[in-house]
N, C-alpha and C. Protein backbone atom coordinates (compact mmCIF):
# COMPACT_ATOMS: atom_id res chain seq x y z
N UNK A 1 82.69 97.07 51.23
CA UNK A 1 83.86 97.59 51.88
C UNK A 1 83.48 98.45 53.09
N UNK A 2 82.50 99.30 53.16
CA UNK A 2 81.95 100.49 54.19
C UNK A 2 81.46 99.23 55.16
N UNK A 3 80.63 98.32 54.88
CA UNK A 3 80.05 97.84 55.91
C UNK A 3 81.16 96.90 57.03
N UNK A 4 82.46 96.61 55.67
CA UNK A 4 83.52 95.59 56.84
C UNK A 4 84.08 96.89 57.51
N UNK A 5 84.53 97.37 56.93
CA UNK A 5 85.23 98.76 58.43
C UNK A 5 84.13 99.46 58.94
N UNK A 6 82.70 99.43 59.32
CA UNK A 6 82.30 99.28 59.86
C UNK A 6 82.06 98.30 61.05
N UNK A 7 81.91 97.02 60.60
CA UNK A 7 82.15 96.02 61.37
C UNK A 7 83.70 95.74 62.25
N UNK A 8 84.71 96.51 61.61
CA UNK A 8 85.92 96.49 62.17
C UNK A 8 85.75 97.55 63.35
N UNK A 9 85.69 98.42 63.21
CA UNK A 9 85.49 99.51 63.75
C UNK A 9 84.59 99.52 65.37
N UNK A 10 83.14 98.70 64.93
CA UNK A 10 82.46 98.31 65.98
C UNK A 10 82.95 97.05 67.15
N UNK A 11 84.14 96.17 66.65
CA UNK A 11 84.68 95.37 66.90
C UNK A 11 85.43 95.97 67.78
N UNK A 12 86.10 96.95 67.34
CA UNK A 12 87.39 97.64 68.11
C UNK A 12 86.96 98.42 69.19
N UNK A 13 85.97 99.25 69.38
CA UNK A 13 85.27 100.16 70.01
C UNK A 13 84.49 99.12 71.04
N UNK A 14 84.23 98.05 70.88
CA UNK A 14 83.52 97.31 71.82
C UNK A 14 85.10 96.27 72.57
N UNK A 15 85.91 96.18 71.86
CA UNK A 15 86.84 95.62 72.82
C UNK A 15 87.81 96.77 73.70
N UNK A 16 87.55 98.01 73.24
CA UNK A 16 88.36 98.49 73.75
C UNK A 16 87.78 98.93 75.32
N UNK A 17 86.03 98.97 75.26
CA UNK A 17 85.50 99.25 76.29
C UNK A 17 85.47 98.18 77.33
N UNK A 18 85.20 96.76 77.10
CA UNK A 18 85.38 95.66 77.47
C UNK A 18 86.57 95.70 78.60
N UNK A 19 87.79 96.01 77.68
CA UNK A 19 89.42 95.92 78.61
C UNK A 19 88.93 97.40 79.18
N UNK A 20 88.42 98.26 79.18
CA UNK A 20 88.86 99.57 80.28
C UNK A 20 87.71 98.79 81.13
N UNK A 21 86.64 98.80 81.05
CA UNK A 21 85.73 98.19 82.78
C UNK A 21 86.38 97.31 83.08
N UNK A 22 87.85 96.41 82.79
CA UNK A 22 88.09 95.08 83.38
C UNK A 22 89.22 95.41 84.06
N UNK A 23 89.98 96.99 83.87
CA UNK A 23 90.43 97.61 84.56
C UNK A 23 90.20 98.29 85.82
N UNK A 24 88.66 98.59 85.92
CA UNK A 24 88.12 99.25 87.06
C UNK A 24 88.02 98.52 88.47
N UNK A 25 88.78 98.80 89.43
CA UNK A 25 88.27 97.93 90.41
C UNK A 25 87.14 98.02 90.69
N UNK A 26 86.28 96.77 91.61
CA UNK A 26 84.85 97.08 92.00
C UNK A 26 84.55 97.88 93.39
N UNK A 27 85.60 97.70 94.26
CA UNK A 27 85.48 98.27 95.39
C UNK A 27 87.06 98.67 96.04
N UNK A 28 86.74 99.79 96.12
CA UNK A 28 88.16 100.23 97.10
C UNK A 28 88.37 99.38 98.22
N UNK A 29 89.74 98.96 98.68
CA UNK A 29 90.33 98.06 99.71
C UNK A 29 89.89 98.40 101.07
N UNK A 30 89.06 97.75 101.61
CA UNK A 30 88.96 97.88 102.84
C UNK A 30 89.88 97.74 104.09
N UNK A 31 89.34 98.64 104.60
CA UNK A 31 90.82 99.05 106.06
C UNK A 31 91.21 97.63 106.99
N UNK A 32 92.27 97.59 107.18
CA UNK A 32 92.48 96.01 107.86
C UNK A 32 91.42 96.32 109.39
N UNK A 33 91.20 97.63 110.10
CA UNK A 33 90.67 97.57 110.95
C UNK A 33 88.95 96.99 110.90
N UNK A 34 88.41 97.11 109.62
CA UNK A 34 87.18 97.17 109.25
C UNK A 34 86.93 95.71 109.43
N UNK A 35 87.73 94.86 108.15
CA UNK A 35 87.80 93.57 108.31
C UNK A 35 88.14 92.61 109.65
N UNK A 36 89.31 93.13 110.31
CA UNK A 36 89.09 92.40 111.63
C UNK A 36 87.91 92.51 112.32
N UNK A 37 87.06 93.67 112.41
CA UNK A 37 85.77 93.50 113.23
C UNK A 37 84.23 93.05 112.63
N UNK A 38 84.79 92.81 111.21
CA UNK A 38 83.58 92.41 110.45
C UNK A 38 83.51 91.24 109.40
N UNK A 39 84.59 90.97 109.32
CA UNK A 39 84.83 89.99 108.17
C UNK A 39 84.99 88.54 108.91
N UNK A 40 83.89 88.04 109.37
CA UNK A 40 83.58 86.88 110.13
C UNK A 40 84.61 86.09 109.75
N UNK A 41 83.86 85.64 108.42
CA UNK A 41 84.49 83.96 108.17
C UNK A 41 85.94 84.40 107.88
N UNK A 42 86.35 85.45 107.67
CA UNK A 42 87.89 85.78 107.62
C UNK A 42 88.45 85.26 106.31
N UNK A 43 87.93 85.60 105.27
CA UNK A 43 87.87 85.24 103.66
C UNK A 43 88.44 86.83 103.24
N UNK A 44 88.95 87.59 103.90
CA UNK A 44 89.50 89.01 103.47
C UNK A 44 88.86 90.15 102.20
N UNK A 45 87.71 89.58 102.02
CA UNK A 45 86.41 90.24 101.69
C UNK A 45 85.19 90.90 102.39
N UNK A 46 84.40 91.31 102.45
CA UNK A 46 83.00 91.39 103.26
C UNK A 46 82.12 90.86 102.42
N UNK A 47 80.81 90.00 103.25
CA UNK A 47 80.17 89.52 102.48
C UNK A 47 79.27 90.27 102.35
N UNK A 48 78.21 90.07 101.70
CA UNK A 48 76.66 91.32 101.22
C UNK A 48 75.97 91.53 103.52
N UNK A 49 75.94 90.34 103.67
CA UNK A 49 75.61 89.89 105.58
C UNK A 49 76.70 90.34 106.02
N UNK A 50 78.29 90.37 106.00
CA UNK A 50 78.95 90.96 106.61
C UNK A 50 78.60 92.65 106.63
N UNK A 51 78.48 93.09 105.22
CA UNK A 51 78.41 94.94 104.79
C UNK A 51 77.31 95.26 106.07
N UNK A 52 75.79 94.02 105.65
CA UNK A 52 74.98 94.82 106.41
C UNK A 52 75.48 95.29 107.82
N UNK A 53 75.85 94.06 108.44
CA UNK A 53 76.00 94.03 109.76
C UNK A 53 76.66 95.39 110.54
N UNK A 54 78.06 95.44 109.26
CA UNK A 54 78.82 96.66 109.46
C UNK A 54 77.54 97.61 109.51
N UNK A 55 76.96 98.22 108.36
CA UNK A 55 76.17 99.04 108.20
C UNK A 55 75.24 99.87 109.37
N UNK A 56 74.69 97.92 110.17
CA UNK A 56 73.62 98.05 111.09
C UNK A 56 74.43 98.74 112.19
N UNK A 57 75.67 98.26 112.33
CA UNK A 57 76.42 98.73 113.76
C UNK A 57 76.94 100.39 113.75
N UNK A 58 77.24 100.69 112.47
CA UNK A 58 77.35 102.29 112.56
C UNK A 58 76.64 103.08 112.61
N UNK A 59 75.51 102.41 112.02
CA UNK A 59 73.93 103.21 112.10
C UNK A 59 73.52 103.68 113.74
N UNK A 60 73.52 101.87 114.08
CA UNK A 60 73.49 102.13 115.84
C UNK A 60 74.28 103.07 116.64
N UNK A 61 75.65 103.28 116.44
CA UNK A 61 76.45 104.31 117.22
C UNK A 61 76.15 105.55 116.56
N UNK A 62 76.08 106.26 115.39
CA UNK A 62 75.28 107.16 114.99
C UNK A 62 73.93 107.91 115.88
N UNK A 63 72.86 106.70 116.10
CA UNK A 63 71.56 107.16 116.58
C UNK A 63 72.66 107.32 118.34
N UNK A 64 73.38 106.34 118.99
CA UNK A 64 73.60 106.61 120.02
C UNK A 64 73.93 108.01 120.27
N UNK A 65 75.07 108.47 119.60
CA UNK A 65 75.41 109.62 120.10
C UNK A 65 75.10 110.57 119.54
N UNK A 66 74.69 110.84 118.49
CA UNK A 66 73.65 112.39 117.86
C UNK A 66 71.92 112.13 118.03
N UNK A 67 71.82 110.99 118.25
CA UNK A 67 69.74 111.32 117.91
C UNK A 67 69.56 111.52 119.20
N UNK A 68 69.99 113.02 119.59
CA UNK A 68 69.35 113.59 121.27
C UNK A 68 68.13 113.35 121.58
N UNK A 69 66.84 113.35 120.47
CA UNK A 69 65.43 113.07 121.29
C UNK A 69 65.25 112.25 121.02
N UNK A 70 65.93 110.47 120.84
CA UNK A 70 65.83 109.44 120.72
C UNK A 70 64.89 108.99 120.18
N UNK A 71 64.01 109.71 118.88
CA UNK A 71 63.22 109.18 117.87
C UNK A 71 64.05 107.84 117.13
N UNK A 72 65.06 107.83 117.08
CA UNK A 72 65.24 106.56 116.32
C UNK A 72 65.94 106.88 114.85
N UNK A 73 66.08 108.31 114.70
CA UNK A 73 66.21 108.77 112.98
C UNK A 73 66.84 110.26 113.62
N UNK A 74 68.00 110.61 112.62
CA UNK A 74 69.00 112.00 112.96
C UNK A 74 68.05 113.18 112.13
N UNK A 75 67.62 114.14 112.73
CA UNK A 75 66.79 115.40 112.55
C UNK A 75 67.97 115.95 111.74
N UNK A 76 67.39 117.06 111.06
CA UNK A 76 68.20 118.24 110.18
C UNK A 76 69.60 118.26 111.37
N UNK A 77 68.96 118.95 112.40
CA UNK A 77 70.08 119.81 113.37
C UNK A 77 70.83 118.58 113.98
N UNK A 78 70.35 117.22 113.97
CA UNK A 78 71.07 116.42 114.85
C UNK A 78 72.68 116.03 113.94
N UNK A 79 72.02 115.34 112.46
CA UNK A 79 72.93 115.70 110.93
C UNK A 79 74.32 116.93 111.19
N UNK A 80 73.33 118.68 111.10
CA UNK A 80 74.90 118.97 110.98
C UNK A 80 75.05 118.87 112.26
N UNK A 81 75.51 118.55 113.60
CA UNK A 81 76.16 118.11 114.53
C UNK A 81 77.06 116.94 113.94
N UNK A 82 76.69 116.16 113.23
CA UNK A 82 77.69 114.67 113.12
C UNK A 82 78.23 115.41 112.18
N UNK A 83 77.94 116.09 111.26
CA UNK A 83 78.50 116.63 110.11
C UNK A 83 79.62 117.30 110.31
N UNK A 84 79.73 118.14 111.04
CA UNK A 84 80.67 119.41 111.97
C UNK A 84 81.43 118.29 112.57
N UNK A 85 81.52 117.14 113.46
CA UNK A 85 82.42 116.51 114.07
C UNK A 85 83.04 115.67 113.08
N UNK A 86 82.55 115.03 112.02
CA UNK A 86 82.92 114.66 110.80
C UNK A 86 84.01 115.20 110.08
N UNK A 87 83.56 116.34 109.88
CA UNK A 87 84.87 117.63 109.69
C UNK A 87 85.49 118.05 110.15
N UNK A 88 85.56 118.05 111.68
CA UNK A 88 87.01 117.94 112.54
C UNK A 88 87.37 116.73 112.27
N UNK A 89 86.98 115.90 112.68
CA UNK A 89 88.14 114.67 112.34
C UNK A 89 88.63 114.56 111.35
N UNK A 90 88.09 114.66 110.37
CA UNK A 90 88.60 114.82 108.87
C UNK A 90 90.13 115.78 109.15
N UNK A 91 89.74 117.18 109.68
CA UNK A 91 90.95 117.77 109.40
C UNK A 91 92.00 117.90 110.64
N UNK A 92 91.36 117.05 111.97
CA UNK A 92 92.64 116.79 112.46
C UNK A 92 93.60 115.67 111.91
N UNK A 93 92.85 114.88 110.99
CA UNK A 93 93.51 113.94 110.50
C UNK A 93 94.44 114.14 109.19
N UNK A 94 94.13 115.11 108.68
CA UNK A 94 94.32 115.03 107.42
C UNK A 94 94.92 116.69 106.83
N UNK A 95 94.77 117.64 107.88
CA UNK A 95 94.97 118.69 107.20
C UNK A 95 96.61 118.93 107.80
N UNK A 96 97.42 118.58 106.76
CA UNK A 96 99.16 118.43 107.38
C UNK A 96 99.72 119.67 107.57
N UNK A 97 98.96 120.78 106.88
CA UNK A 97 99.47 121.66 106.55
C UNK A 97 99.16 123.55 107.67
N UNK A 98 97.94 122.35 108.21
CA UNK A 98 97.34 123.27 109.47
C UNK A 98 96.66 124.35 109.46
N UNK A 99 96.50 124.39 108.08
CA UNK A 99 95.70 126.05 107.86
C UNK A 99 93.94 125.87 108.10
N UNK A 100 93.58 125.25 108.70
CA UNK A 100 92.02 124.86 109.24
C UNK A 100 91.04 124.66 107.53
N UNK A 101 91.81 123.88 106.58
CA UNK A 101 90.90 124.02 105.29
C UNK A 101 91.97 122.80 105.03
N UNK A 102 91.14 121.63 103.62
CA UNK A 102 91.49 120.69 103.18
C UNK A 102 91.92 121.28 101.42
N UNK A 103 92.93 121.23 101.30
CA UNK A 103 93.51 121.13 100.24
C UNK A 103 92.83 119.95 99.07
N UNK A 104 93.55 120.82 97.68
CA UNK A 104 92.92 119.41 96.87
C UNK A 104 93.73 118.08 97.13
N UNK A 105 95.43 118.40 97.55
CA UNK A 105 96.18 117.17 97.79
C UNK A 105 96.23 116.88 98.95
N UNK A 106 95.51 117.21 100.28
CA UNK A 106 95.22 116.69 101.50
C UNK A 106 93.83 115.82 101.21
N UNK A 107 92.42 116.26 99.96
CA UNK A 107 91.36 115.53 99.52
C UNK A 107 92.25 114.30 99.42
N UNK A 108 92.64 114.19 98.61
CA UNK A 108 93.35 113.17 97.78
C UNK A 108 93.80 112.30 98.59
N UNK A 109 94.53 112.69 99.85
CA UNK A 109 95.01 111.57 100.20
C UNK A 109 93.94 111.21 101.39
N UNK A 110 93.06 111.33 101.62
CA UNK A 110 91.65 111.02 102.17
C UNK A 110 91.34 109.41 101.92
N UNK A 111 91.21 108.65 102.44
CA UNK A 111 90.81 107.31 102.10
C UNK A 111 89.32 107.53 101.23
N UNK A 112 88.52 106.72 100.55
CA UNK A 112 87.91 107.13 99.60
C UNK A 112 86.49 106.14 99.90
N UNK A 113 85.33 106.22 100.74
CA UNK A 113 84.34 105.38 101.22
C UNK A 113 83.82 104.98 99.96
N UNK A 114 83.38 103.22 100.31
CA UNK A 114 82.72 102.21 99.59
C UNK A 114 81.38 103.20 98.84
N UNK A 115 81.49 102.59 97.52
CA UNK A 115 80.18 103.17 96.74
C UNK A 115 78.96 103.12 97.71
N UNK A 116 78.19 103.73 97.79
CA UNK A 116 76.75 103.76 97.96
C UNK A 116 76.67 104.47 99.41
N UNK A 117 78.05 104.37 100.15
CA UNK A 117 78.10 104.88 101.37
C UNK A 117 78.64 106.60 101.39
N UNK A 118 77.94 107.50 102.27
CA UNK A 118 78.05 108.76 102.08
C UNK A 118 78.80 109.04 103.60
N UNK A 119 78.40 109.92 104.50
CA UNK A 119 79.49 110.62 105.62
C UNK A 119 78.90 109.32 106.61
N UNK A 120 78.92 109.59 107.75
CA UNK A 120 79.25 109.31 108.97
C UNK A 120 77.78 108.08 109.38
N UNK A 121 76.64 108.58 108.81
CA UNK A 121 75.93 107.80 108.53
C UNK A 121 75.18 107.13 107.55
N UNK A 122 75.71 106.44 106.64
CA UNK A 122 75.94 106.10 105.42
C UNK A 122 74.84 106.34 105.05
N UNK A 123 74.66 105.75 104.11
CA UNK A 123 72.82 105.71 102.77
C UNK A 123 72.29 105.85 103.72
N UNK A 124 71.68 105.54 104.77
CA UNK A 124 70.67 105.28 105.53
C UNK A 124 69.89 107.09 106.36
N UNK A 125 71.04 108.36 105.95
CA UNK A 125 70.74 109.54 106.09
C UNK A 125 71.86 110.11 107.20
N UNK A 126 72.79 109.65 106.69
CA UNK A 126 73.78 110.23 107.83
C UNK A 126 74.19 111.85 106.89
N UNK A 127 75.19 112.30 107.52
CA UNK A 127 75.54 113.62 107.23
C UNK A 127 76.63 113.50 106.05
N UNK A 128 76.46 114.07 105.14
CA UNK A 128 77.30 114.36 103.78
C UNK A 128 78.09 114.35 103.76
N UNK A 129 78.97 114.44 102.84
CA UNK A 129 80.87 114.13 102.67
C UNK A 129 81.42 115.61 103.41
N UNK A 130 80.72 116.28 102.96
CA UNK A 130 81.39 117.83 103.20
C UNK A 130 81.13 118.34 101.84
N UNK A 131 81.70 119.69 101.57
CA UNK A 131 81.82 120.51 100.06
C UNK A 131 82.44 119.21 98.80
N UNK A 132 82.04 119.87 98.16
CA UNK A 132 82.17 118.62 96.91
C UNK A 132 83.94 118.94 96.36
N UNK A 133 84.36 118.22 95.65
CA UNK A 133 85.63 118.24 95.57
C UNK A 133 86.36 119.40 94.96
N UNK A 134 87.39 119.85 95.19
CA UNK A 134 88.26 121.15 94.90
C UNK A 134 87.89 122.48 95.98
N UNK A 135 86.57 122.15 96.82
CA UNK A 135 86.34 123.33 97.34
C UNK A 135 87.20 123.00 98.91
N UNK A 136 87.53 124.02 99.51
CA UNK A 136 88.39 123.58 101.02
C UNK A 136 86.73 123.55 101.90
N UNK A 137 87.42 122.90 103.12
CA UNK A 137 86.78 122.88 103.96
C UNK A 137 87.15 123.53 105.22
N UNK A 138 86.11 124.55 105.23
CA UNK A 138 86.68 125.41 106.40
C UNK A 138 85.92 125.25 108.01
N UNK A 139 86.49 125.45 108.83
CA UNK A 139 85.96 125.28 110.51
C UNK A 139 85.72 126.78 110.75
């Protein structure tokens, strides 16, 4: 008897995890602007060659306009520069309320970047999201 409601039990606990990951989306919806300039074959996805491409091209405008001694790679100080302009745009965009700081419900309504990608210059060492969530962001 212990070992079938056991076996019931493990049954249930494994389907129930099953249906919540089949709930999870895999990737937040990409911006229609993103896809018109990157989504070649126009299949309303990105492919793994589409992401890079994106990737390669923000990287490139990145080094254009912050890597001042044109090593090829953003220094500490070059970082918070993109970082600081990062965060104005952020809160001319987003802060409705005008008090120069991001609310938790101005966070929120923040569009929400693809896994693996971080601020302005993604994985590759661009500048950070900003303060981690609930804290404001101040200028």
């Amino acid at each position: 008897m212990k070992i079938t409601n056991l076996f019931v039990a493990a049954a249930l606990l494994g389907s129930a995890a099953f249906v919540s990951a089949q709930d999870k989306p895999k990737r937040p919806p990409v911006p229609p602007e993103i896809l018109e300039k990157f989504d070649t074959d126009q299949d309303g996805v990105l492919s793994k060659e589409e992401r890079e491409a994106m990737h390669a091209e923000r990287k490139k405008e990145m080094l254009e306009k912050y890597d001042t001694d044109k090593d090829g790679k953003l220094s500490e100080e070059e970082k918070a520069v993109a970082k600081a302009d990062r965060e104005k745009e952020m809160l001319e965009k987003f802060d409705t309320d005008g008090d120069g700081k991001l609310s938790e419900e101005e966070r929120e309504a923040m569009p929400k970047p693809p896994r693996g990608e971080r601020g302005p210059g993604g994985p590759e060492g661009g500048a950070p999201d900003g303060p981690p969530p609930g804290e404001p962001m101040d200028l």
